[in-house]
PDB file of N, CA and C in Angstrom:
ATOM      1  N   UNK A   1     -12.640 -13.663   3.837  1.00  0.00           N
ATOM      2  CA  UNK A   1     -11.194 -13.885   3.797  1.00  0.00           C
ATOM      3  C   UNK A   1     -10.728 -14.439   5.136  1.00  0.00           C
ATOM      4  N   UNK A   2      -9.842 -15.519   5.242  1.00  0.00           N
ATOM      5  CA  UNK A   2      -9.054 -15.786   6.199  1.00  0.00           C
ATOM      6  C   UNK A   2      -8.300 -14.702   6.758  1.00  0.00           C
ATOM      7  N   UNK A   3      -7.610 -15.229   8.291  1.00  0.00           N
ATOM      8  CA  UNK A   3      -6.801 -14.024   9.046  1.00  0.00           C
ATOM      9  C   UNK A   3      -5.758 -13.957   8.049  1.00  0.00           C
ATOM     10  N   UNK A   4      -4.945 -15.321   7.968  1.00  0.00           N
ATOM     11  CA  UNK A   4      -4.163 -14.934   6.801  1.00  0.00           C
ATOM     12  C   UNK A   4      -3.884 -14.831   5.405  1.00  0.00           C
ATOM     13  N   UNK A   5      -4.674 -14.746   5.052  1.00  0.00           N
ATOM     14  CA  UNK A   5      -4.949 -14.058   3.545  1.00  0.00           C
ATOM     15  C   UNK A   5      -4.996 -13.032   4.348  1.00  0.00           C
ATOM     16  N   UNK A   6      -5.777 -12.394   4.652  1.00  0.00           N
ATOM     17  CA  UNK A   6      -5.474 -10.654   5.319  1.00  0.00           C
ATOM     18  C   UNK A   6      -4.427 -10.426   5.247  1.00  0.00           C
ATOM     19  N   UNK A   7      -3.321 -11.001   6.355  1.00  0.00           N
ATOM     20  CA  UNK A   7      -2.246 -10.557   6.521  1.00  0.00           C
ATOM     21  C   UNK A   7      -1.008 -10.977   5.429  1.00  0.00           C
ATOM     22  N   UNK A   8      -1.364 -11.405   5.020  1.00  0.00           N
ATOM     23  CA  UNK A   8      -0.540 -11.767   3.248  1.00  0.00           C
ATOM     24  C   UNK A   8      -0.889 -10.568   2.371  1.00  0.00           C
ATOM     25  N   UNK A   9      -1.990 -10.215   2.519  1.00  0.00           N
ATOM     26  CA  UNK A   9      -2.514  -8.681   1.511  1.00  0.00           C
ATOM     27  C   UNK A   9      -1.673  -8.071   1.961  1.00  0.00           C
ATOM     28  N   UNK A  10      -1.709  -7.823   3.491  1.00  0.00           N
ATOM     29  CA  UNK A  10      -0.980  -6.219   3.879  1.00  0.00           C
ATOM     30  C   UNK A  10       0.227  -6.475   3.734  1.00  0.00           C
ATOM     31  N   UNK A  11       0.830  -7.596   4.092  1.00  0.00           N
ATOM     32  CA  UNK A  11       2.384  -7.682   3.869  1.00  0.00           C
ATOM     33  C   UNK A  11       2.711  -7.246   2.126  1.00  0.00           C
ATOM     34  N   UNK A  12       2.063  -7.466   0.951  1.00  0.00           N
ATOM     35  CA  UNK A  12       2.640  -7.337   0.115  1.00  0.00           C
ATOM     36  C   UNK A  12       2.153  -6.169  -0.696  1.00  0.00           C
ATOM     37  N   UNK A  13       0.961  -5.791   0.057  1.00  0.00           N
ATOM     38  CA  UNK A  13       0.667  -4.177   0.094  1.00  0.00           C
ATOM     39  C   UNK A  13       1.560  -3.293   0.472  1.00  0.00           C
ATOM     40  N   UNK A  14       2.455  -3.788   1.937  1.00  0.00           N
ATOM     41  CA  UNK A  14       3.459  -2.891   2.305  1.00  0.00           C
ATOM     42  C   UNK A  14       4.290  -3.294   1.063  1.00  0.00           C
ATOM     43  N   UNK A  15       4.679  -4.063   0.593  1.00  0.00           N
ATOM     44  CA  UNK A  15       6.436  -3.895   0.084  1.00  0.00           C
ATOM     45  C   UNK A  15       6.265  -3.249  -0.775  1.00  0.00           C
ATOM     46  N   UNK A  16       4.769  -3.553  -1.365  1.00  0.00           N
ATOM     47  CA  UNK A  16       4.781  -2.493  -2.850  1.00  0.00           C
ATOM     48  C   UNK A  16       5.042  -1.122  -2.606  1.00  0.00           C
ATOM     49  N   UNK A  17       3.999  -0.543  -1.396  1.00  0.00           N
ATOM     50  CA  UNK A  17       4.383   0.226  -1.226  1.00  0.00           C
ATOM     51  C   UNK A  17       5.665   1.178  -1.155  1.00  0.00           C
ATOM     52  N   UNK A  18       6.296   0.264  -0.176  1.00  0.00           N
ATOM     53  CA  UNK A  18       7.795   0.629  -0.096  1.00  0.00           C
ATOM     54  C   UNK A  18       8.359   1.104  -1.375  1.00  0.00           C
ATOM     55  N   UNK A  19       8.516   0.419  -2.383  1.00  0.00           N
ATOM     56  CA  UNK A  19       9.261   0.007  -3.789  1.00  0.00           C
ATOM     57  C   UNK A  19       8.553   1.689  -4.507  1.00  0.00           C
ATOM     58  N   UNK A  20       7.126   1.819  -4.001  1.00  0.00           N
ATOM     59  CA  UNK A  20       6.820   3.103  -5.002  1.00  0.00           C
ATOM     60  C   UNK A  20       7.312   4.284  -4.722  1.00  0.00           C
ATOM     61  N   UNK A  21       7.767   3.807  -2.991  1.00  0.00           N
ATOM     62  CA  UNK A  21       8.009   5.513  -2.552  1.00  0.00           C
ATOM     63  C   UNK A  21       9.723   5.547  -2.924  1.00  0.00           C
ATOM     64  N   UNK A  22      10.130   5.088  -3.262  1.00  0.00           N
ATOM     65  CA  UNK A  22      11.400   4.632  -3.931  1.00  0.00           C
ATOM     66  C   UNK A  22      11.292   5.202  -5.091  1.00  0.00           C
ATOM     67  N   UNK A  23      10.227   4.370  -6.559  1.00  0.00           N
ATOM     68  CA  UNK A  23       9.972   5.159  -7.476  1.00  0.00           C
ATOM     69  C   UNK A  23       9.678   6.282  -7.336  1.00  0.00           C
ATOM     70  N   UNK A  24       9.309   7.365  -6.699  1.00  0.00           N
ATOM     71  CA  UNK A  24       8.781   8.407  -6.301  1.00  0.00           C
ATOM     72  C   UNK A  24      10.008   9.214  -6.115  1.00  0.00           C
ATOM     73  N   UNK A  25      11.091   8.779  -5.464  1.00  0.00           N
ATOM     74  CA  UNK A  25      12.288   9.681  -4.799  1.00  0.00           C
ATOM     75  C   UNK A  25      13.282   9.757  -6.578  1.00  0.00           C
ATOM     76  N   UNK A  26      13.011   8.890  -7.156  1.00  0.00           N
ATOM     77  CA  UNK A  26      13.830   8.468  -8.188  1.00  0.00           C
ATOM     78  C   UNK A  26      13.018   9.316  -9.418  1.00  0.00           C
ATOM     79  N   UNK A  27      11.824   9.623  -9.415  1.00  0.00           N
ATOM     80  CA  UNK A  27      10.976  10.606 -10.201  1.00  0.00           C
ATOM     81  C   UNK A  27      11.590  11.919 -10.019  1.00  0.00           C
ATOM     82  N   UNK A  28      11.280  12.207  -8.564  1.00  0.00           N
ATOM     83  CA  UNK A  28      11.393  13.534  -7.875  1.00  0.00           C
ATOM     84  C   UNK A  28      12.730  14.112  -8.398  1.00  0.00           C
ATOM     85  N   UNK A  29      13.989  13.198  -7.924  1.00  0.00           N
ATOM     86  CA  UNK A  29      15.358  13.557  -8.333  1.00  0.00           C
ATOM     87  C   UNK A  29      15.670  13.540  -9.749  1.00  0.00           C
ATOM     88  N   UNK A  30      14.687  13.480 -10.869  1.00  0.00           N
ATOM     89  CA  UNK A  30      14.864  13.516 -12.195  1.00  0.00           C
ATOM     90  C   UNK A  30      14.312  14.957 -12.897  1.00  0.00           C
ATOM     91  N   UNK A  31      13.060  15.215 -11.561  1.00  0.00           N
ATOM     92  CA  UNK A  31      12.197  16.055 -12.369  1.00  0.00           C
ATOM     93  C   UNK A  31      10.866  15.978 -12.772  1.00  0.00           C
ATOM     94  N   UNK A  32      10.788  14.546 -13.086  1.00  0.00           N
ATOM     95  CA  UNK A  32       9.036  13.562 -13.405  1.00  0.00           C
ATOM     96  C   UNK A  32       8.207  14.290 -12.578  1.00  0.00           C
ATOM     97  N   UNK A  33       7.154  14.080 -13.283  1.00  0.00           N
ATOM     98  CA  UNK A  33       5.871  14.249 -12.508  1.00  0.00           C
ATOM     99  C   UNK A  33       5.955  12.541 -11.780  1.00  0.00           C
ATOM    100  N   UNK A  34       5.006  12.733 -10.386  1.00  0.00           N
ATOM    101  CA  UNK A  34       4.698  12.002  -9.347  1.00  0.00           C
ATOM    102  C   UNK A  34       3.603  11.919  -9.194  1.00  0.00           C
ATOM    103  N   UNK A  35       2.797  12.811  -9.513  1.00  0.00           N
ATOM    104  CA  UNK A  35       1.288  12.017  -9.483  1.00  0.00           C
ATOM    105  C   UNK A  35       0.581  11.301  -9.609  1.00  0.00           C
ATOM    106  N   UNK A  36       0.873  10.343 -10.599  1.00  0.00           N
ATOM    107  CA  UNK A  36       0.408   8.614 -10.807  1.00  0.00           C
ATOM    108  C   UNK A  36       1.131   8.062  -9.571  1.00  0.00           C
ATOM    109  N   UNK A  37       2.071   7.905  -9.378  1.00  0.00           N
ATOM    110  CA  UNK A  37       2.629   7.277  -7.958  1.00  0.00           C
ATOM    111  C   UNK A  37       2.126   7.416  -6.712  1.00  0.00           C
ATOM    112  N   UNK A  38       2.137   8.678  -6.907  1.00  0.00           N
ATOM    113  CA  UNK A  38       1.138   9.384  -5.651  1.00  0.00           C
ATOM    114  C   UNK A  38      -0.537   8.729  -5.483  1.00  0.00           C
ATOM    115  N   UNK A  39      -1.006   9.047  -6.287  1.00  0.00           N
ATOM    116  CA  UNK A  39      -2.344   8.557  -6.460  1.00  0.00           C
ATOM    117  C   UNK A  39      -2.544   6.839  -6.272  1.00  0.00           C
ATOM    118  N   UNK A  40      -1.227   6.075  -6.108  1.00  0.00           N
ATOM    119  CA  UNK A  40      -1.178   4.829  -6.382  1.00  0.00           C
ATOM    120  C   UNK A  40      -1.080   4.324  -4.793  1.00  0.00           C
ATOM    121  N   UNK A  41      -0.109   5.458  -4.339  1.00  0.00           N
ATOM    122  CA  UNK A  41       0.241   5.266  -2.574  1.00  0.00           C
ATOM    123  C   UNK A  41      -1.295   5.463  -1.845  1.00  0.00           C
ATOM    124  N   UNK A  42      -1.762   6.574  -2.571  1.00  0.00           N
ATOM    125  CA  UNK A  42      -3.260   6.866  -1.926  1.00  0.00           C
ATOM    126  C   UNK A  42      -4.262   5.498  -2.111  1.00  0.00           C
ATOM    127  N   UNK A  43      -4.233   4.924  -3.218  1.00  0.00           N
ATOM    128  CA  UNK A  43      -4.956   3.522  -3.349  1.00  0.00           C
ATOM    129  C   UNK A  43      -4.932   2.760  -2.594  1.00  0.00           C
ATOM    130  N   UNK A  44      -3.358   2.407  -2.014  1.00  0.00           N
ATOM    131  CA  UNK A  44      -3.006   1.172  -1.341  1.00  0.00           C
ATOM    132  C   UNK A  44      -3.172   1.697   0.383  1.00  0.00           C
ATOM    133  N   UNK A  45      -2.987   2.776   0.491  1.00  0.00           N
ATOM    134  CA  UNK A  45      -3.621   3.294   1.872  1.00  0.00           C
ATOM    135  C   UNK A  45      -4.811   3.093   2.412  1.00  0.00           C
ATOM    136  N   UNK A  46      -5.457   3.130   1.046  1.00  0.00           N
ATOM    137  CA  UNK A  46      -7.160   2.920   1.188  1.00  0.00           C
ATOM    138  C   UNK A  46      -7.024   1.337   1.488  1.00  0.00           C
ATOM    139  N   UNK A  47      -6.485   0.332   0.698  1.00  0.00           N
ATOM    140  CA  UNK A  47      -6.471  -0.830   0.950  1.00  0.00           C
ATOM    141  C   UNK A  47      -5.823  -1.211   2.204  1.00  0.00           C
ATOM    142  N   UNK A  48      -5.224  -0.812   2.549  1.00  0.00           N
ATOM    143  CA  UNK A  48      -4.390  -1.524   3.957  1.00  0.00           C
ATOM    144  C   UNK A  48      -5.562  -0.829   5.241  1.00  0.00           C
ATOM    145  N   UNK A  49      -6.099   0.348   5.140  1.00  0.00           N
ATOM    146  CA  UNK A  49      -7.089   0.824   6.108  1.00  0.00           C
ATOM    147  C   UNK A  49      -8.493  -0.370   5.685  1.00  0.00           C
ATOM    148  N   UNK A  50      -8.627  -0.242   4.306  1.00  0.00           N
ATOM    149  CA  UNK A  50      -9.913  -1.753   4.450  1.00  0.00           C
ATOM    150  C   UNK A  50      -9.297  -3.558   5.185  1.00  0.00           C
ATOM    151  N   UNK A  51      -8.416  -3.470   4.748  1.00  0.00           N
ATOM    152  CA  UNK A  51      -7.843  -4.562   5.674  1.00  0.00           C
ATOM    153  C   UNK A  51      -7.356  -4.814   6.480  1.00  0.00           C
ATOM    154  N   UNK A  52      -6.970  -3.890   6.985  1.00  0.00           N
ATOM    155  CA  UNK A  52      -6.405  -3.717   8.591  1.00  0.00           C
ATOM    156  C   UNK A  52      -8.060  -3.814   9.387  1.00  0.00           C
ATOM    157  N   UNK A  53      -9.234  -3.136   8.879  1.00  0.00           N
ATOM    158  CA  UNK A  53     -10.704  -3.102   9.355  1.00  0.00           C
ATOM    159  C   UNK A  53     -10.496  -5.083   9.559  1.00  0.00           C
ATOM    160  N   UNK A  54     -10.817  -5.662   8.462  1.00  0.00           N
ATOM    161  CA  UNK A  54     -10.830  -6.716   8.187  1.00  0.00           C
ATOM    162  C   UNK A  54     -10.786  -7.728   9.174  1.00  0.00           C
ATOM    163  N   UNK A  55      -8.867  -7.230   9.018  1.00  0.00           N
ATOM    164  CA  UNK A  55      -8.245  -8.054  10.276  1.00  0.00           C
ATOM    165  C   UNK A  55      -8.818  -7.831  11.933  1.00  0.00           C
ATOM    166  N   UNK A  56      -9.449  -6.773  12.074  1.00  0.00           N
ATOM    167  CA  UNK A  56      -9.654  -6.896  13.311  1.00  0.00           C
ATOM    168  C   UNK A  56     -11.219  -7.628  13.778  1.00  0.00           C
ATOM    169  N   UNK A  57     -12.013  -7.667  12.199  1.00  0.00           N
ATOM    170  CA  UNK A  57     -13.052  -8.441  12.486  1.00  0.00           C
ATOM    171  C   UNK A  57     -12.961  -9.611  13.025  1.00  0.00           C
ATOM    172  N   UNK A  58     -11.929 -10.331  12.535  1.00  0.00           N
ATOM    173  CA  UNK A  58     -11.281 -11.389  12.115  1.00  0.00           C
ATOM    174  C   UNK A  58     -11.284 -11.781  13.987  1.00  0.00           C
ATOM    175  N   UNK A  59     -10.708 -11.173  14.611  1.00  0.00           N
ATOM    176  CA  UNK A  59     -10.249 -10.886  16.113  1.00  0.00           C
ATOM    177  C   UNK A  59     -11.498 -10.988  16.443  1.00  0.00           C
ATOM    178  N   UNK A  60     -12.656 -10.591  16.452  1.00  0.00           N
ATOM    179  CA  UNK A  60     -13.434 -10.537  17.410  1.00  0.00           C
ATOM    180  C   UNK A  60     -14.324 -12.149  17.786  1.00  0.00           C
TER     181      UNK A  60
END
């Protein structure tokens, strides 16, 4: 992968992110279960820690 393709992943890794923990507050204040959401934030954590690795290969 290019530097930026990397940094195009994480940028739209973050927004998703953002948007779930949103869905999440909007679960919470209903009552829903959150655990698919949850488990979804844990995914993309994993992904932004593999590409953040990435990006710094990228650097050397």
């Amino acid at each position: 992968m290019k530097r930026a393709d990397i940094e195009y992943a994480i940028k739209e890794i973050k927004m998703d992110y953002i948007r779930i923990q949103g869905d999440i507050e909007k679960l919470e204040s209903t009552g829903q279960s959150v655990s698919n959401a949850e488990k979804m934030l844990k995914q993309m954590e994993d992904q932004l820690k593999y590409l953040n690795e990435q990006l710094l290969k990228c650097e050397e």
